[in-house]
Protein backbone atom coordinates (compact mmCIF):
# COMPACT_ATOMS: atom_id res chain seq x y z
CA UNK A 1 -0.15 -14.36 16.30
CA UNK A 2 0.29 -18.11 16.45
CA UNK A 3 -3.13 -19.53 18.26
CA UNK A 4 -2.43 -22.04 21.14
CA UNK A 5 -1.52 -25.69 20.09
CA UNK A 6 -3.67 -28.00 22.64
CA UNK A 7 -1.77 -31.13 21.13
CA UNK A 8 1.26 -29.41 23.00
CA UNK A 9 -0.15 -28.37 26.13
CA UNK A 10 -0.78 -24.80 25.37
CA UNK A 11 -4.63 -24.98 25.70
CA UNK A 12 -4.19 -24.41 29.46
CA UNK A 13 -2.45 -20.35 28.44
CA UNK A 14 -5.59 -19.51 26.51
CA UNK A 15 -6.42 -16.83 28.72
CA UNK A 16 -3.43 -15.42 28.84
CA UNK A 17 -3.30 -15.45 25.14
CA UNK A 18 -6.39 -14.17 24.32
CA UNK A 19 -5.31 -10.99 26.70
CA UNK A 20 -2.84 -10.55 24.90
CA UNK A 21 -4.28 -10.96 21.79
CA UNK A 22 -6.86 -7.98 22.63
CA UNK A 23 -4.54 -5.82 23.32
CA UNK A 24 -2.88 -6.23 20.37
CA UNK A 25 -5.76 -5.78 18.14
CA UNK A 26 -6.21 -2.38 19.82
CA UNK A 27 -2.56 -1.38 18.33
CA UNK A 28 -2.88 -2.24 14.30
CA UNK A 29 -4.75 -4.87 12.20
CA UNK A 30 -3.96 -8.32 14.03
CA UNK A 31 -2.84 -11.59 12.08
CA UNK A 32 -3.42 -15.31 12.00
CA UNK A 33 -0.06 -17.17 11.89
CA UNK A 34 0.07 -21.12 11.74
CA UNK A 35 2.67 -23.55 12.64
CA UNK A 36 1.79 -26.63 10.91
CA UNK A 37 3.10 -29.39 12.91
CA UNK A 38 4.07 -27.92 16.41
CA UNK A 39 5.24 -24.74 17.93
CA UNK A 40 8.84 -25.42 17.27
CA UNK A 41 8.30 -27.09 13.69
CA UNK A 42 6.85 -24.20 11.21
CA UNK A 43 6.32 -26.12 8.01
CA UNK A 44 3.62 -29.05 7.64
CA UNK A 45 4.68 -33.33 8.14
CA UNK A 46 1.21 -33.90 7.35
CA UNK A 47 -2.27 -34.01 7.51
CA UNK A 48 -4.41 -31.13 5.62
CA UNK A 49 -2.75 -27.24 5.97
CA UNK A 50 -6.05 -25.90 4.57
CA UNK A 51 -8.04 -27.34 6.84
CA UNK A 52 -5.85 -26.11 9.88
CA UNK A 53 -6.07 -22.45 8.78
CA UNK A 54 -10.63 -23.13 8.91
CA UNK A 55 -10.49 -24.62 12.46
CA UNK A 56 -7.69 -22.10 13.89
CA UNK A 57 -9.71 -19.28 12.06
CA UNK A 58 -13.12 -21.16 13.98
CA UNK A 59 -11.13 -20.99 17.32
CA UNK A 60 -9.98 -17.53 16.68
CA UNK A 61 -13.95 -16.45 15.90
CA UNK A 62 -15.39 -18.17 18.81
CA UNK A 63 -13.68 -16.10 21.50
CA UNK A 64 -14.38 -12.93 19.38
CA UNK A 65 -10.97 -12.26 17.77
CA UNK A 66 -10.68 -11.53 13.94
CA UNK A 67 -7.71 -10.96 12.75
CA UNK A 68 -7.43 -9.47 8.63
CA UNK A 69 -4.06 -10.78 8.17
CA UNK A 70 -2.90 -14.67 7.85
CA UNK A 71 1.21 -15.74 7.29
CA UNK A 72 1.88 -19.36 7.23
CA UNK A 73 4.65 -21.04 9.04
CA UNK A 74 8.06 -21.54 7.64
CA UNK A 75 6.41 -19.60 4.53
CA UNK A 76 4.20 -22.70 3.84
CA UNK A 77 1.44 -21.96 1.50
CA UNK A 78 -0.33 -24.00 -1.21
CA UNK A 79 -3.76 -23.73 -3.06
CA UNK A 80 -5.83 -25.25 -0.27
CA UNK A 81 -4.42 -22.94 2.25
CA UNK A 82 -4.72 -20.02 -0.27
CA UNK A 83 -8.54 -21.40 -0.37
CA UNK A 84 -8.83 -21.28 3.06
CA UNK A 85 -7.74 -17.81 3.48
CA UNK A 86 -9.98 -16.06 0.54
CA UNK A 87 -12.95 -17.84 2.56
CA UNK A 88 -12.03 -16.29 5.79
CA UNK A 89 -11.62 -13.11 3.86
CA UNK A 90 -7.76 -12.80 4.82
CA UNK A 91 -4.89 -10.62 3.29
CA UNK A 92 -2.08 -13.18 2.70
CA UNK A 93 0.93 -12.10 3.72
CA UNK A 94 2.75 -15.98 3.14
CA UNK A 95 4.32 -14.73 -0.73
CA UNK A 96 7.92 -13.55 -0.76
CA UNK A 97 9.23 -11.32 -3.14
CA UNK A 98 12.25 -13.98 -2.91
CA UNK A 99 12.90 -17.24 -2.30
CA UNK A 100 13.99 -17.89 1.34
CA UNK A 101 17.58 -19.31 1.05
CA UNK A 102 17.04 -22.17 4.00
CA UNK A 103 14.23 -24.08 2.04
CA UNK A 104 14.49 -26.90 0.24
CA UNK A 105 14.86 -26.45 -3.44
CA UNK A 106 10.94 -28.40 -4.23
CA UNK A 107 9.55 -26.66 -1.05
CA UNK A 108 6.25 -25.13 -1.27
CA UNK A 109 6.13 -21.35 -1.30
CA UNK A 110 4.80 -18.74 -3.43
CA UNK A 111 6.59 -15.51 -5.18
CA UNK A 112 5.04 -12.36 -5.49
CA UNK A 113 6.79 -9.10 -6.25
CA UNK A 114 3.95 -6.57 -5.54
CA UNK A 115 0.48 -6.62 -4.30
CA UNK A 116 -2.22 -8.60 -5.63
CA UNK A 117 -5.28 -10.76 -6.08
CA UNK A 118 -4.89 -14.03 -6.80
CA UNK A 119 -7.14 -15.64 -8.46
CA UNK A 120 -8.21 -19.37 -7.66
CA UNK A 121 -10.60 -21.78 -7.98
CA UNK A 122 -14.01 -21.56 -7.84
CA UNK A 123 -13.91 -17.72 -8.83
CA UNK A 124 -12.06 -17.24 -5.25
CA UNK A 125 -9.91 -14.05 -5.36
CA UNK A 126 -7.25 -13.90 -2.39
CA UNK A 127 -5.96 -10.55 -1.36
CA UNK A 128 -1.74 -11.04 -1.39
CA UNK A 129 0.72 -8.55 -0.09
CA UNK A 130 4.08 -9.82 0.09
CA UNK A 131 6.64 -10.18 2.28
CA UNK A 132 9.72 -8.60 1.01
CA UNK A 133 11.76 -8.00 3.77
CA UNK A 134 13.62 -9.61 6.89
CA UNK A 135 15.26 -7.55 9.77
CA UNK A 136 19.18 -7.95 7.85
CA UNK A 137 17.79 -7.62 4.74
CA UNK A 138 15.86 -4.20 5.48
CA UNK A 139 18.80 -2.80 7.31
CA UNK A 140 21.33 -3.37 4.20
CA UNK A 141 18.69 -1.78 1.95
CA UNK A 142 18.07 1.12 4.20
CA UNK A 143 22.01 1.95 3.56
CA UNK A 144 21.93 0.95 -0.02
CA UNK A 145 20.25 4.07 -2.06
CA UNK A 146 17.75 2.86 -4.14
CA UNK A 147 17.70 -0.94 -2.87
CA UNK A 148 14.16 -0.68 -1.35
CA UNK A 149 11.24 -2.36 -3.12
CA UNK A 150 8.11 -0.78 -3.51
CA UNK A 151 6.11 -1.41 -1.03
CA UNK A 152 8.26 -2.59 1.60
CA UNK A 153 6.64 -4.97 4.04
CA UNK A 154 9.22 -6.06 6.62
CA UNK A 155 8.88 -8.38 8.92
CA UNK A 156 10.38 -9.67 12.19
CA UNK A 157 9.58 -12.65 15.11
CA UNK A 158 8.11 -11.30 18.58
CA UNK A 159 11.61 -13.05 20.24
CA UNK A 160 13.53 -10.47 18.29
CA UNK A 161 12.47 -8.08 20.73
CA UNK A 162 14.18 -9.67 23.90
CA UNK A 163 17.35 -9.47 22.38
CA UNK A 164 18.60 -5.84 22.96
CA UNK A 165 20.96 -5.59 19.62
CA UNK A 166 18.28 -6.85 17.75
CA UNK A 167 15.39 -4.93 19.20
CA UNK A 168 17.28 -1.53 18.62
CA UNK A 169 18.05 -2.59 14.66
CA UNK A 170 14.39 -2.95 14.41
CA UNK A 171 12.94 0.46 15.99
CA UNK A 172 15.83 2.35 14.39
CA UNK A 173 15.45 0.63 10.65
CA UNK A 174 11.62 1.43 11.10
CA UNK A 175 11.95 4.76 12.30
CA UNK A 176 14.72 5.43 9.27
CA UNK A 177 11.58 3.57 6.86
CA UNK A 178 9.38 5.65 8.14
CA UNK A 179 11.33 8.76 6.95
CA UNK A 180 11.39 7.38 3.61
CA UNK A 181 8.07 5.67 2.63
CA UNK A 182 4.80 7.01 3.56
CA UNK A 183 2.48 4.43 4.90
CA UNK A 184 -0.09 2.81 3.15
CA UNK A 185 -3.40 1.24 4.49
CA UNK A 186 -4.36 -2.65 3.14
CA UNK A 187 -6.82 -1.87 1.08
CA UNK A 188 -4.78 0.75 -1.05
CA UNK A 189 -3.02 -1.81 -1.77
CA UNK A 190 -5.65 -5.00 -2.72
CA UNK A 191 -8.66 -3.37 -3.29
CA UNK A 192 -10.57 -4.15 -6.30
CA UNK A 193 -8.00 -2.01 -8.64
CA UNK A 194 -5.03 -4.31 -7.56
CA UNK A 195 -3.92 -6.31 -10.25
CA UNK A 196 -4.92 -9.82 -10.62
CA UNK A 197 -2.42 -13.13 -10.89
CA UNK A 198 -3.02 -16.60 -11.52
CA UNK A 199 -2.48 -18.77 -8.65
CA UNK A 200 -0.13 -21.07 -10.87
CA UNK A 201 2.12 -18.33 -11.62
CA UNK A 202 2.85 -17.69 -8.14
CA UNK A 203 3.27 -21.42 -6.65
CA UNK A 204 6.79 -22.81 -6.21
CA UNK A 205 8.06 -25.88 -5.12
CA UNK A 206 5.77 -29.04 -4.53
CA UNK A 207 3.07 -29.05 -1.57
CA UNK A 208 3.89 -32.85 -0.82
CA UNK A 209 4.99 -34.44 2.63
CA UNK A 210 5.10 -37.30 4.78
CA UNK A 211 2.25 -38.47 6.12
């Protein structure tokens, strides 16, 4: 969940979002998603991305929500947000397992084809399960034998789900990937036997923008 942006009058919903927010801690483990510049504008035009993620996580901890999970906007990622994450003791779930065809060719982003630590500076280790597929993509595998990666994290936007075509694609492909892979808890997957990657052979792209 993206937390309010006050710079775009959204401060004055808090309530509302932190109801929200509650209840949907109560239903799995609850994640910190950032849009860099504004709601509608995912990836960053400036300023310092780390720093965002430490005073949305402060905001988050304040009113007593604590979400495990972090994805960054428009896939954004680079070594200061990474950073930010391990200190907040996040799962990353920003990697893909492939490039996203919209960005830029020297965007920032980070590949990752299974679960992982990452190691960074400072002796900071960040717990990183990718994200490996979207809503189209998941359906074609689910009809392809042998096309789905192992794990399979899938993800889709909270809008999806007002569109009635697209809301029944995603409970039937999960109900069908249910059938087929067992699930498997977080830290199965990065606990302290996960396997352990260099930041620098993960980062694509350049983490440079306007100002």
């Amino acid at each position: 969940m993206r937390p309010p942006d006050a710079e775009a009058g959204e401060a004055a919903d808090e309530e509302r979002w932190l109801e929200r927010a509650r209840a949907a801690a109560q239903l799995g483990p609850l994640g910190h998603h950032t849009h860099w510049t504004s709601p509608t504008h995912a990836r960053p035009t400036g300023g310092d991305p780390g720093a965002r993620v430490l005073r949305e996580s402060a905001w988050l901890q304040q009113r007593g929500i604590a979400p495990s999970l972090f994805c960054g906007g428009g896939w954004y990622t680079d070594e200061g947000v990474a950073a930010a994450c391990a200190e907040r003791g996040y799962v990353d779930c920003t990697p893909r397992s492939r490039r996203p065809a919209y960005l830029p060719d020297d965007a920032a982003w980070a590949t990752l084809d299974t679960p992982a630590r990452v190691a960074l500076e400072h002796g900071l280790e960040l717990p990183a399960v990718p994200t490996t597929h979207g809503l189209g993509e998941l359906v074609r595998a689910l009809v392809r034998p042998g096309a789905l990666s192992a794990p399979v994290h899938a993800y889709f936007h909270d809008t999806d789900l007002l569109d009635d075509r697209r809301r029944r694609l995603i409970v039937g492909a999960l109900a069908v990937l249910g059938l087929r892979r067992p699930a498997v808890d977080l830290p199965t997957l990065v606990g302290d036997d996960a396997r352990v990657v260099a930041w620098a052979d993960i980062a694509r792209g350049r983490a440079v923008f306007g100002p």
